[in-house]
PDB file of N, CA and C in Angstrom:
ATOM      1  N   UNK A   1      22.018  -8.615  -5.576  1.00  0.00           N
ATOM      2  CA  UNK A   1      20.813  -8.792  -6.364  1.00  0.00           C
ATOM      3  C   UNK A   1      20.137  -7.439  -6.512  1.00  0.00           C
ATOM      4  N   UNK A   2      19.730  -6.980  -7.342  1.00  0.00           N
ATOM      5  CA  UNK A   2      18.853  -5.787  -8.148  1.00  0.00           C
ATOM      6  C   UNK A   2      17.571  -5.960  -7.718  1.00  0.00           C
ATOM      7  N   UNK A   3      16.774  -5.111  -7.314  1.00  0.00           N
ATOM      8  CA  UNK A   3      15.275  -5.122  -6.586  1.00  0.00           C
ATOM      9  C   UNK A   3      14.942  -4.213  -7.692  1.00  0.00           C
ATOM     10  N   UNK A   4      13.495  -4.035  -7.706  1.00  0.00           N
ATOM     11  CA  UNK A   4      12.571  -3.402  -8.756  1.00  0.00           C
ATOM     12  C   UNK A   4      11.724  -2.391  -7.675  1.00  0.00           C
ATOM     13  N   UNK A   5      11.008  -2.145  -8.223  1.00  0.00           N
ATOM     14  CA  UNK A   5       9.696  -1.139  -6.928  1.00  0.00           C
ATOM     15  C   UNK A   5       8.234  -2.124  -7.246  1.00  0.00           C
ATOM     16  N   UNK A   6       8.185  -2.126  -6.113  1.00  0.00           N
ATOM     17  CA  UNK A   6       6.922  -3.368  -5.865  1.00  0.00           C
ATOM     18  C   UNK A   6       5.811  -2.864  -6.870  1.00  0.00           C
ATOM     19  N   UNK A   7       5.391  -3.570  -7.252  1.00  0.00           N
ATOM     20  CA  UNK A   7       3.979  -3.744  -7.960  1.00  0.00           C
ATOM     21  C   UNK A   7       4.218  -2.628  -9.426  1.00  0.00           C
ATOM     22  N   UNK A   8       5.216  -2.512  -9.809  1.00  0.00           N
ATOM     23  CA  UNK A   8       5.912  -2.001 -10.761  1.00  0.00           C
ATOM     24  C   UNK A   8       6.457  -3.291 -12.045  1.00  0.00           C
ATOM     25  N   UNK A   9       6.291  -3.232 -13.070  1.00  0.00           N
ATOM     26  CA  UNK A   9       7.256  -4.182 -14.047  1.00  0.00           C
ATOM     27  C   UNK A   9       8.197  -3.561 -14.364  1.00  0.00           C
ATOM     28  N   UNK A  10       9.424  -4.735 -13.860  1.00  0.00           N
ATOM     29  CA  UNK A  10      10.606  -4.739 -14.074  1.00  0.00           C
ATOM     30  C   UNK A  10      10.887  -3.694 -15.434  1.00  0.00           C
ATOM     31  N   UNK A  11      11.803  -2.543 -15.558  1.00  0.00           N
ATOM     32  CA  UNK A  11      11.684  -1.969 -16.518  1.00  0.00           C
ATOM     33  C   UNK A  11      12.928  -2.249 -17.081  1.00  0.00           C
ATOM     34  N   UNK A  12      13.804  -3.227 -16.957  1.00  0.00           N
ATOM     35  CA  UNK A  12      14.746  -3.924 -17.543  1.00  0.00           C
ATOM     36  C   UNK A  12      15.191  -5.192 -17.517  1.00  0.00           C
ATOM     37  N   UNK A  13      15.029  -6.203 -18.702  1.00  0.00           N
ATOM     38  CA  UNK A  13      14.723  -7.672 -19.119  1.00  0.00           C
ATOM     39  C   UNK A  13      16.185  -8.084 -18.815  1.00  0.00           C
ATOM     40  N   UNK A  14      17.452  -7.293 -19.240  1.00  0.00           N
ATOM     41  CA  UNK A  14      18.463  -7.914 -18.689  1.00  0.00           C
ATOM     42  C   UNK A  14      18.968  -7.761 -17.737  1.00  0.00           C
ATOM     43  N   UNK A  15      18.593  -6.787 -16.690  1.00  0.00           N
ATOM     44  CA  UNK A  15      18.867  -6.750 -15.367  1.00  0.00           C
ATOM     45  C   UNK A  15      17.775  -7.821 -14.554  1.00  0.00           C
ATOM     46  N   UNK A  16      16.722  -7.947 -14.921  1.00  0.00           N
ATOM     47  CA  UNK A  16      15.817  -9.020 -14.482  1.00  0.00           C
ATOM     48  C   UNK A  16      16.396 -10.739 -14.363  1.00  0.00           C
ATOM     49  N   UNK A  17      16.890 -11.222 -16.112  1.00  0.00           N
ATOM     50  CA  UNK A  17      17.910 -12.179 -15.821  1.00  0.00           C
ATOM     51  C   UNK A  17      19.038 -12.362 -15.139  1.00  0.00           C
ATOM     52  N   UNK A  18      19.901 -10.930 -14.675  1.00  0.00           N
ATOM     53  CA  UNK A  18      21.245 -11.091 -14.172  1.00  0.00           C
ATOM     54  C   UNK A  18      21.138 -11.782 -12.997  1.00  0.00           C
ATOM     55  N   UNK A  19      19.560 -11.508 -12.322  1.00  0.00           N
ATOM     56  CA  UNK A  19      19.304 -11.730 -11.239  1.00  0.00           C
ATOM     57  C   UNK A  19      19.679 -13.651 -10.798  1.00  0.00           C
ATOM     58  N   UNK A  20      19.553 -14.055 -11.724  1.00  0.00           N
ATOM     59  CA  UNK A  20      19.417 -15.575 -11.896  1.00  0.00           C
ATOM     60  C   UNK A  20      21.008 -16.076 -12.306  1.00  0.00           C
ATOM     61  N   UNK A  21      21.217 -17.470 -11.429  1.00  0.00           N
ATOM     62  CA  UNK A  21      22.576 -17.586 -11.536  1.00  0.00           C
ATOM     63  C   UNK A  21      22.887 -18.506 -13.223  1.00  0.00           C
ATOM     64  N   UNK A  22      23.874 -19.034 -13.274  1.00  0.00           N
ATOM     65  CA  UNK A  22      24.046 -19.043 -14.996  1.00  0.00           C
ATOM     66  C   UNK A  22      23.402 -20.490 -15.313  1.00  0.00           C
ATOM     67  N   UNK A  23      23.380 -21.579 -14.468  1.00  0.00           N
ATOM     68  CA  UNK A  23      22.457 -22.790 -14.141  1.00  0.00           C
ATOM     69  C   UNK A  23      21.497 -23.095 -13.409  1.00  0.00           C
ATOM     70  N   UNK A  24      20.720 -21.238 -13.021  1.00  0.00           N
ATOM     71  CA  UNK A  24      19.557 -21.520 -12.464  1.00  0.00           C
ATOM     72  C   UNK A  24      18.566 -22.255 -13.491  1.00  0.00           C
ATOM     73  N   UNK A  25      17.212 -22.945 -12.778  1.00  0.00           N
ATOM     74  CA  UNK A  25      15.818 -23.600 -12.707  1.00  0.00           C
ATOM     75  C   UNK A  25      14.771 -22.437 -12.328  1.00  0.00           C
ATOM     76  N   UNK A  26      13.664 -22.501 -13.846  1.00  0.00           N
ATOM     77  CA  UNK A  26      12.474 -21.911 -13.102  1.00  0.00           C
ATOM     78  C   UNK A  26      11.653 -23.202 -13.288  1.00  0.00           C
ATOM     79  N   UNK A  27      10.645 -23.472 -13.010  1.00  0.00           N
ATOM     80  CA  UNK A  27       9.889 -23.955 -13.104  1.00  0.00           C
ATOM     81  C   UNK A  27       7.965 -23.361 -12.781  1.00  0.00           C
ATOM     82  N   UNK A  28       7.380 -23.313 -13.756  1.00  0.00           N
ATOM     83  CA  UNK A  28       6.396 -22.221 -13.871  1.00  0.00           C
ATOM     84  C   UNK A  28       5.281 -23.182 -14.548  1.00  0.00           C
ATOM     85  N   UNK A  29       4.406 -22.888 -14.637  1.00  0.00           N
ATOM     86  CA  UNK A  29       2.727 -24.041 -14.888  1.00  0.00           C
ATOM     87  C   UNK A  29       3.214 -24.946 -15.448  1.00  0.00           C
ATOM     88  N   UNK A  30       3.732 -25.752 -15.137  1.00  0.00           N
ATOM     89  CA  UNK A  30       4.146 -27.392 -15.411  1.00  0.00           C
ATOM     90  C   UNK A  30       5.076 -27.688 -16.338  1.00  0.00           C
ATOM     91  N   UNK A  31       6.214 -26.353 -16.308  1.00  0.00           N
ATOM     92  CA  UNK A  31       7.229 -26.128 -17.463  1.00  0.00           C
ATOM     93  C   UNK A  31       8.466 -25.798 -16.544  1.00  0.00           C
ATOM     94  N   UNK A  32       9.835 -26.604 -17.202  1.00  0.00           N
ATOM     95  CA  UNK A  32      11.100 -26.277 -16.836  1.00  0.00           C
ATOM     96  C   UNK A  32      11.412 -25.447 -17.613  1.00  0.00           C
ATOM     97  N   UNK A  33      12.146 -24.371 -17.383  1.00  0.00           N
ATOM     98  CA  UNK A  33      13.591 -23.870 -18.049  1.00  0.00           C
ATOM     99  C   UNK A  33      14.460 -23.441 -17.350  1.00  0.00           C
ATOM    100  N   UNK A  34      15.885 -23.914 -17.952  1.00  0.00           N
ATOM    101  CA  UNK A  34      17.147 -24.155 -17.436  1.00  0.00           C
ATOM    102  C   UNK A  34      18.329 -23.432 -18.255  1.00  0.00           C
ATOM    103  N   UNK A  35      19.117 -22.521 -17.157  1.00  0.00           N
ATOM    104  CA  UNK A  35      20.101 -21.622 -17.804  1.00  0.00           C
ATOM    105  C   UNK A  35      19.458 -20.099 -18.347  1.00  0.00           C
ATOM    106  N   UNK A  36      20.469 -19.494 -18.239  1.00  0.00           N
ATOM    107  CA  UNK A  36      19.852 -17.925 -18.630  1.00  0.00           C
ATOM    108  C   UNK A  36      18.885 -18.165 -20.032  1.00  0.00           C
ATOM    109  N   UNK A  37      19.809 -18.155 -20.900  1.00  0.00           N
ATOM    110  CA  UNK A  37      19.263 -18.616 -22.590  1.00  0.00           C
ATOM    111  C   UNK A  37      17.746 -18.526 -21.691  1.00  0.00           C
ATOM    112  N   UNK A  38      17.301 -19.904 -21.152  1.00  0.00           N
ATOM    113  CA  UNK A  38      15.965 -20.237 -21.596  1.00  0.00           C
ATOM    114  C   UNK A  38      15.109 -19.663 -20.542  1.00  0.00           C
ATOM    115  N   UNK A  39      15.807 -18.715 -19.502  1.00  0.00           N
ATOM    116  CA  UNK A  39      14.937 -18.013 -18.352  1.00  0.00           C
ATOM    117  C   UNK A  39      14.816 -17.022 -19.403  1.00  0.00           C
ATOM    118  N   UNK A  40      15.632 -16.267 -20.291  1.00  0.00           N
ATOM    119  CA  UNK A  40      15.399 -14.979 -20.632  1.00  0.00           C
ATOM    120  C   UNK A  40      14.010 -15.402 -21.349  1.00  0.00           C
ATOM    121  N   UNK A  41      14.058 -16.402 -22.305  1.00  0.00           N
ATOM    122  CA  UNK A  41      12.716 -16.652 -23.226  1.00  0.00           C
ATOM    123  C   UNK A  41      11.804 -16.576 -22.395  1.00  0.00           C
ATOM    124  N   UNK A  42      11.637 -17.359 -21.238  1.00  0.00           N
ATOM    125  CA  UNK A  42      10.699 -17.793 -20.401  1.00  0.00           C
ATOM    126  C   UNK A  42      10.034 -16.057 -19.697  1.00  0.00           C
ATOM    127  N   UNK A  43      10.924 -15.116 -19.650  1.00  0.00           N
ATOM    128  CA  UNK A  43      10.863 -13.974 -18.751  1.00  0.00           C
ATOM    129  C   UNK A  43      10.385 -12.898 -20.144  1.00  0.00           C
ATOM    130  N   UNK A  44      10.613 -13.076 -21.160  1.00  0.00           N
ATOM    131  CA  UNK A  44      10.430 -12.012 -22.107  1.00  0.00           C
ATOM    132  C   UNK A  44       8.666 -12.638 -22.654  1.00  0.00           C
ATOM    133  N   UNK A  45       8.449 -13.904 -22.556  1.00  0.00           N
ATOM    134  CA  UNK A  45       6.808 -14.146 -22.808  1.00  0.00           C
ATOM    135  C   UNK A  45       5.917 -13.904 -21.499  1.00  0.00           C
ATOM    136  N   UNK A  46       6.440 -14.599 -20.416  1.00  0.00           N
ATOM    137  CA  UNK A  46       5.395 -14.550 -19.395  1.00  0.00           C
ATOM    138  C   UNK A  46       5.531 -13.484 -18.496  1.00  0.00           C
ATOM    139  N   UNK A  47       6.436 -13.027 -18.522  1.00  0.00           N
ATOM    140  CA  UNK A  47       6.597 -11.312 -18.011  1.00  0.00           C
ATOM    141  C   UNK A  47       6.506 -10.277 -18.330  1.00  0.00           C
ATOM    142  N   UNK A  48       7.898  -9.935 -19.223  1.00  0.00           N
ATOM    143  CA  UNK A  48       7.604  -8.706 -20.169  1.00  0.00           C
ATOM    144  C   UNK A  48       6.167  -8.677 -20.740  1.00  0.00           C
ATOM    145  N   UNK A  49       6.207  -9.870 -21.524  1.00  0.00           N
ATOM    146  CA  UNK A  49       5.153  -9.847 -22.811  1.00  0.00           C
ATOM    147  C   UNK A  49       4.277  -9.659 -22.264  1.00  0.00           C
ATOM    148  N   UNK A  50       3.538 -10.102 -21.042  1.00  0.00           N
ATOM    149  CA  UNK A  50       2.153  -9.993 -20.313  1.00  0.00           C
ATOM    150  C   UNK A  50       2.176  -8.688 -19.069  1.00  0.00           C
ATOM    151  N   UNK A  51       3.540  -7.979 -19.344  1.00  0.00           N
ATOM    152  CA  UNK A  51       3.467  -6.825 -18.518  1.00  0.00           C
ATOM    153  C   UNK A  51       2.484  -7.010 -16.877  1.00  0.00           C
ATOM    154  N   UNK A  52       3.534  -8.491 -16.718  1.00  0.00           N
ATOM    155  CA  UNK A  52       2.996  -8.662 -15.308  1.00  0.00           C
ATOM    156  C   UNK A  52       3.651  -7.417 -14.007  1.00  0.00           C
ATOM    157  N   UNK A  53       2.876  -7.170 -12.949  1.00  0.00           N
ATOM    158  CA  UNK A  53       2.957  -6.431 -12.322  1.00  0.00           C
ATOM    159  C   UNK A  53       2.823  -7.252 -10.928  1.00  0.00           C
ATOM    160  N   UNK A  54       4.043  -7.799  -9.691  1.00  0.00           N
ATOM    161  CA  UNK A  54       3.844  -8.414  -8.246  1.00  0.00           C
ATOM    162  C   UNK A  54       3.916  -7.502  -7.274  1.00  0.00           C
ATOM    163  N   UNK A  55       2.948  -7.754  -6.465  1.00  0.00           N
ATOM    164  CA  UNK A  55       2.657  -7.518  -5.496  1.00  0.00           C
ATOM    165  C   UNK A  55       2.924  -8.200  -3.961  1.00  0.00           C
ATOM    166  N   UNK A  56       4.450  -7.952  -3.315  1.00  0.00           N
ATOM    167  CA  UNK A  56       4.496  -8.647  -2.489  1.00  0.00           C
ATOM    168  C   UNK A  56       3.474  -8.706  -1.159  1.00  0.00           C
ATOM    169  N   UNK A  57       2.969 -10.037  -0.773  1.00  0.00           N
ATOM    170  CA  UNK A  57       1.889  -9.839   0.423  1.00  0.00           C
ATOM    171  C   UNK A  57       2.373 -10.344   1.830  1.00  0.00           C
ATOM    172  N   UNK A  58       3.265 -11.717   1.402  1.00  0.00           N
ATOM    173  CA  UNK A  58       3.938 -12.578   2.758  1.00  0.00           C
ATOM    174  C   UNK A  58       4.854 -13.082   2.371  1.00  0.00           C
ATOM    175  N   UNK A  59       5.784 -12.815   3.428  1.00  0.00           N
ATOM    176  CA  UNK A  59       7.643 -13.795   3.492  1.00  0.00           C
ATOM    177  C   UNK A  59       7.466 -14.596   4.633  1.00  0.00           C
ATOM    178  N   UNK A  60       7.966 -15.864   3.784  1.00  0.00           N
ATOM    179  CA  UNK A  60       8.457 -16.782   4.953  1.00  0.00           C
ATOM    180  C   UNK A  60       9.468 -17.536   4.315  1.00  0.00           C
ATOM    181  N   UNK A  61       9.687 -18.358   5.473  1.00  0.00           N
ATOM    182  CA  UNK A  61      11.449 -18.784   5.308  1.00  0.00           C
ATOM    183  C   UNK A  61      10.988 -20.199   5.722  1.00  0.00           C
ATOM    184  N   UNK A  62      11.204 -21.588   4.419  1.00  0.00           N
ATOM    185  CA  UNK A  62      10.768 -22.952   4.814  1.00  0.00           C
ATOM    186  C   UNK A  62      12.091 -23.883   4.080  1.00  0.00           C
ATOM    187  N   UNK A  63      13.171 -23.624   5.467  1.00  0.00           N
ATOM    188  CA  UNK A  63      14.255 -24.417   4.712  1.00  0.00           C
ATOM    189  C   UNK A  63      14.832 -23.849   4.186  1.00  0.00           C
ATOM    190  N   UNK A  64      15.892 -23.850   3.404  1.00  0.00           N
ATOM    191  CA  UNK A  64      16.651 -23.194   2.324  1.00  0.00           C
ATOM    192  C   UNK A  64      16.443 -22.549   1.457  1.00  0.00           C
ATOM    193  N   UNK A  65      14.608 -22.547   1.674  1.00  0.00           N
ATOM    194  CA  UNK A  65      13.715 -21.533   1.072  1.00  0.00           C
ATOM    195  C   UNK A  65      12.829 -20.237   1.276  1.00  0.00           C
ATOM    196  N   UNK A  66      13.257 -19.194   0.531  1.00  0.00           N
ATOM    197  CA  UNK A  66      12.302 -18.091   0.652  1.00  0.00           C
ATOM    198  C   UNK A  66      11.205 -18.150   0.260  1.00  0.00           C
ATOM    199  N   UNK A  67       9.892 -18.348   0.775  1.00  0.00           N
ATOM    200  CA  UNK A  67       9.047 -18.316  -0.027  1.00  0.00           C
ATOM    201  C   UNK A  67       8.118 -16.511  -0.260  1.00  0.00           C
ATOM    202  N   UNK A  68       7.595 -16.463  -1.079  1.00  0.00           N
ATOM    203  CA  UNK A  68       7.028 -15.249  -0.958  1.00  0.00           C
ATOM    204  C   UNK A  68       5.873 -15.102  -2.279  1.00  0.00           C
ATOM    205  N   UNK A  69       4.676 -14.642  -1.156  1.00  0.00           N
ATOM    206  CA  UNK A  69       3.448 -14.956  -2.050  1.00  0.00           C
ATOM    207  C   UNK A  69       3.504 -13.642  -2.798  1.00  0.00           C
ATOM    208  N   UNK A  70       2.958 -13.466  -3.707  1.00  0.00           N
ATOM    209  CA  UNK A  70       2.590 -12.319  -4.409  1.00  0.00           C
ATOM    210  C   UNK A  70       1.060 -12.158  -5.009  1.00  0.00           C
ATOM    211  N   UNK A  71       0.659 -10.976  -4.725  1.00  0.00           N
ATOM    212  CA  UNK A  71      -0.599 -10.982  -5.553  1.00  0.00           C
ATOM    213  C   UNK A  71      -0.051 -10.037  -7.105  1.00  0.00           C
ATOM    214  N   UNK A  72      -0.492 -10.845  -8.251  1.00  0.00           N
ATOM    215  CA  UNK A  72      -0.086 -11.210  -9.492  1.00  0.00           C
ATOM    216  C   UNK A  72      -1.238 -10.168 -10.748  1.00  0.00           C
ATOM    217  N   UNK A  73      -1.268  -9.387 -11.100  1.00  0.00           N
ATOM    218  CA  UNK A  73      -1.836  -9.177 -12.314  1.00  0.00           C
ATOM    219  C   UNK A  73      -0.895  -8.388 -14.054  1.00  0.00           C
ATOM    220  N   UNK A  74      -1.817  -8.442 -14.491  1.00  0.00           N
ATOM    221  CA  UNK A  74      -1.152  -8.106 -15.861  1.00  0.00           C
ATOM    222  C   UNK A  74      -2.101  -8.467 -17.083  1.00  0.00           C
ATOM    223  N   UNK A  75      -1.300  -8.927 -18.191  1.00  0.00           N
ATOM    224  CA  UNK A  75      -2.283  -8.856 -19.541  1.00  0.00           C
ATOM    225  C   UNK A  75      -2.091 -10.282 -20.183  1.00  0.00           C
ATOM    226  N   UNK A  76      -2.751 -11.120 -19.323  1.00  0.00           N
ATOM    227  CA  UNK A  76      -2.685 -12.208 -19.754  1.00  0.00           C
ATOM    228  C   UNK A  76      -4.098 -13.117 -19.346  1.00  0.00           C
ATOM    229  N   UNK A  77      -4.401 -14.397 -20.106  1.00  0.00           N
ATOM    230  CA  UNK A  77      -5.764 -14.938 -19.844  1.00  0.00           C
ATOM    231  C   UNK A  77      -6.137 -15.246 -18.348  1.00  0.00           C
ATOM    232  N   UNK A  78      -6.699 -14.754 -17.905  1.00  0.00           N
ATOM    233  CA  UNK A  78      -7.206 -14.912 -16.069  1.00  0.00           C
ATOM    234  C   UNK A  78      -8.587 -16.080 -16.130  1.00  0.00           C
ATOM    235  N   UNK A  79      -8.896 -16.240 -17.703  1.00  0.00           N
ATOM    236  CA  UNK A  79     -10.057 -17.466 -17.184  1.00  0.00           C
ATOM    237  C   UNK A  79      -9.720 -18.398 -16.239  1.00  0.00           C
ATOM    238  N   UNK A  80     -10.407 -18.575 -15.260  1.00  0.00           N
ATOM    239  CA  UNK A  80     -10.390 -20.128 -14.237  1.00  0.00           C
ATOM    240  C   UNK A  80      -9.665 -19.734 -13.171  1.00  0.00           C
ATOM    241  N   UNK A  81      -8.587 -18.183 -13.281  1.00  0.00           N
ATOM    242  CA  UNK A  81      -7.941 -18.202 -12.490  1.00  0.00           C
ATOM    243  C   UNK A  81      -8.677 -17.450 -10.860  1.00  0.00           C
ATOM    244  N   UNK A  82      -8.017 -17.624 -10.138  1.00  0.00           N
ATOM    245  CA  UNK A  82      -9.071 -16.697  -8.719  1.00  0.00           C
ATOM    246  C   UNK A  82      -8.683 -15.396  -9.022  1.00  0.00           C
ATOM    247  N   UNK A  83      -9.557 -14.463  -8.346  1.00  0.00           N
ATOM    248  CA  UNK A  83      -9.263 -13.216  -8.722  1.00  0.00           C
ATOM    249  C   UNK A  83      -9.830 -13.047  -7.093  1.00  0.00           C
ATOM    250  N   UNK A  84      -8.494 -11.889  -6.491  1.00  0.00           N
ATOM    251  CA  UNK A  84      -7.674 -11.300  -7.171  1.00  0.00           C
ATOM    252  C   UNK A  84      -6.263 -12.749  -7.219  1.00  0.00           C
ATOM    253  N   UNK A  85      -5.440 -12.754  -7.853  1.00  0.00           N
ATOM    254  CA  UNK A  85      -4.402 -13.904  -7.916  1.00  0.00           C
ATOM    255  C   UNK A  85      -3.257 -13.819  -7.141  1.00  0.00           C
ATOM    256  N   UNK A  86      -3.111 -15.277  -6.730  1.00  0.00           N
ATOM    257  CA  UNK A  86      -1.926 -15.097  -5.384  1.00  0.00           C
ATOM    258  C   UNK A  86      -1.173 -15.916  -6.022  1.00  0.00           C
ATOM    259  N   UNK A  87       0.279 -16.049  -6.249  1.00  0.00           N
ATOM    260  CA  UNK A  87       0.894 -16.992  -6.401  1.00  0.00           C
ATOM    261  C   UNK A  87       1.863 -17.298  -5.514  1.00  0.00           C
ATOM    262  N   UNK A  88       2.538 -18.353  -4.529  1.00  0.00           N
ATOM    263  CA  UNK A  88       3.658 -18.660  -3.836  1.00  0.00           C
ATOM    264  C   UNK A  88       4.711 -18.788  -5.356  1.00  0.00           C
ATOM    265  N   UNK A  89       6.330 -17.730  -4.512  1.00  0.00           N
ATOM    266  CA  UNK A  89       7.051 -17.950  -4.904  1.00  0.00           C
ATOM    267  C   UNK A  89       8.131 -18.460  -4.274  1.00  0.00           C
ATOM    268  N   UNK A  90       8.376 -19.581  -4.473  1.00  0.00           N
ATOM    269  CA  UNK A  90       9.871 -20.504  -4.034  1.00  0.00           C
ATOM    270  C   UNK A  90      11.391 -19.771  -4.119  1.00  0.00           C
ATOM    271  N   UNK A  91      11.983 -19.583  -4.111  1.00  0.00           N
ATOM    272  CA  UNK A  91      13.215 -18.825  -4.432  1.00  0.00           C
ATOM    273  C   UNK A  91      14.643 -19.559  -3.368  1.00  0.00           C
ATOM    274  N   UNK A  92      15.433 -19.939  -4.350  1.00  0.00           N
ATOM    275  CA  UNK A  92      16.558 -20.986  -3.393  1.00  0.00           C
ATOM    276  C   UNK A  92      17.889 -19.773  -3.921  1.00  0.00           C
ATOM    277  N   UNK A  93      18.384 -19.418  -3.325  1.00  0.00           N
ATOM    278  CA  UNK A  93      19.220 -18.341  -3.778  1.00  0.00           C
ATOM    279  C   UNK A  93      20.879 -18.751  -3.185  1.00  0.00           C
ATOM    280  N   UNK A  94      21.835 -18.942  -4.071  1.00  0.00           N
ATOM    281  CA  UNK A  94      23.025 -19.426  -4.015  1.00  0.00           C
ATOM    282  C   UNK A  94      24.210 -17.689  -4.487  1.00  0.00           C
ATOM    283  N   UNK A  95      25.141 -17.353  -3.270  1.00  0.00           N
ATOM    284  CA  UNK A  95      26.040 -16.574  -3.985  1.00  0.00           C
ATOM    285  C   UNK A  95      25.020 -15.276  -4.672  1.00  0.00           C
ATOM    286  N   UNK A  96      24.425 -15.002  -3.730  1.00  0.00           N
ATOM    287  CA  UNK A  96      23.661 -13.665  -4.505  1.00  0.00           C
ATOM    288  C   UNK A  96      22.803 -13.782  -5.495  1.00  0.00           C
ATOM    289  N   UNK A  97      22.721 -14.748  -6.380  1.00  0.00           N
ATOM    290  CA  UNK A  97      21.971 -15.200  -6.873  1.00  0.00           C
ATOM    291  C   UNK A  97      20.853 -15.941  -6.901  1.00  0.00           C
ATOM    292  N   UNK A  98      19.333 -16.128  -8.110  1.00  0.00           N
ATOM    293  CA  UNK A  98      18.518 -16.987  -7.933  1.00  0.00           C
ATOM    294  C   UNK A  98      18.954 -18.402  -8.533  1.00  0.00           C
ATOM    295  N   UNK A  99      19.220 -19.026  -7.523  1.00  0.00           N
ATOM    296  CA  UNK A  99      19.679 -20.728  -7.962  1.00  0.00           C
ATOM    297  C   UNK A  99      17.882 -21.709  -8.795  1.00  0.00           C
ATOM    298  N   UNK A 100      16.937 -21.365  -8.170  1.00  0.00           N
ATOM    299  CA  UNK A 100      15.600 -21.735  -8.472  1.00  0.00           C
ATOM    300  C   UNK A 100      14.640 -21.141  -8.048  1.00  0.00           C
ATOM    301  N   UNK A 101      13.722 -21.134  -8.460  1.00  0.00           N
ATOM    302  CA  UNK A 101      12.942 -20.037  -8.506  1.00  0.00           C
ATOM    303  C   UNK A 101      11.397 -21.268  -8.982  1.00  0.00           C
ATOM    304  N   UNK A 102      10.811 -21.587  -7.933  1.00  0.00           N
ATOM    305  CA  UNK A 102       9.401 -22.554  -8.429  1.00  0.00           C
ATOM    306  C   UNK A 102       8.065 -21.758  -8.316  1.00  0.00           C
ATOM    307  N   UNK A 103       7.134 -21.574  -9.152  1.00  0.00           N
ATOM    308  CA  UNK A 103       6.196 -20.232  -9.055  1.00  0.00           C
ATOM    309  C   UNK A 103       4.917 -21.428  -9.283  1.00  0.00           C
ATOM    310  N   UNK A 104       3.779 -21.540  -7.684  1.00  0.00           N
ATOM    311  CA  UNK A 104       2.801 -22.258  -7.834  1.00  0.00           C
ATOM    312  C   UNK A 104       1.613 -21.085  -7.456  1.00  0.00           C
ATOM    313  N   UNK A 105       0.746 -22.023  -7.450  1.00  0.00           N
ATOM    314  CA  UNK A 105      -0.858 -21.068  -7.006  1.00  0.00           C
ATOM    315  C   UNK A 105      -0.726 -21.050  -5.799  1.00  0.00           C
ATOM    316  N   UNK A 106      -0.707 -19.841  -4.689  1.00  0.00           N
ATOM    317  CA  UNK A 106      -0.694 -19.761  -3.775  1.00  0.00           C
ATOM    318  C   UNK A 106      -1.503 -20.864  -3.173  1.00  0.00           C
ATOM    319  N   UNK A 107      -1.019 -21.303  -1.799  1.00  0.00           N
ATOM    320  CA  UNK A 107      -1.586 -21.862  -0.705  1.00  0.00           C
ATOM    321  C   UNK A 107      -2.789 -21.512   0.109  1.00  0.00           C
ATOM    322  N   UNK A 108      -2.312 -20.065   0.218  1.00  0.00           N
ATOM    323  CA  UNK A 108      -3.258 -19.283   1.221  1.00  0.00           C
ATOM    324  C   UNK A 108      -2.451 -18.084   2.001  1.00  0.00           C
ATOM    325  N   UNK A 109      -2.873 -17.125   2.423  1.00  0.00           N
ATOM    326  CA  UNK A 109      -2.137 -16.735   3.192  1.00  0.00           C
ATOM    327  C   UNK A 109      -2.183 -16.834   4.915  1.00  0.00           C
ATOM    328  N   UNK A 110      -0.978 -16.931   5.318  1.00  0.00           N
ATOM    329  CA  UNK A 110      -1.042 -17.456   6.593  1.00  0.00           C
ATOM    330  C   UNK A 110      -1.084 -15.983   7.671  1.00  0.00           C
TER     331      UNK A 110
END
């Protein structure tokens, strides 16, 4: 898997997808997409396009899952949202790859 430099945007959209296996799941504010095809769409609006920038804060390991919070900014609508923004990221990783990937509002940090 290809790493980026923290709190940096990814400066390449198809090395960003490679990351994801060919029938990975994201699931992101109350939306599926399934298979590269529809991660790349999903990654070229709510990433690229909003030139989001993560900030890793905490790893933990719950099950077959990585989770890892990030504090989140970029160029996109922040009304309602907390500031500064944490989001838990889920990450189920199969064969080097991201098998799913579930992105909620952080919990808290522990």
């Amino acid at each position: 898997m290809r790493y980026f430099p923290i709190g940096q945007v990814c400066p390449d959209p198809d090395a960003y997808v490679d990351c994801f296996s060919k029938d990975a799941l994201v699931l992101d504010e109350g939306k599926e997409w399934a298979g590269k095809a529809a991660i790349k769409q999903w990654s070229a609006e709510y990433h690229f396009g909003a030139n989001i920038t993560l900030e890793p804060i905490q790893n933990k390991q719950q099950g077959e899952e990585n989770v890892v919070v990030f504090k989140v900014d970029g160029d996109f609508d922040k009304t309602g949202l907390p500031d500064p923004l944490y989001l838990d990221f889920y990450f189920q990783i199969r064969n080097d790859k991201i098998k799913q990937l579930a992105i909620r509002l952080s919990k808290g940090l522990e």
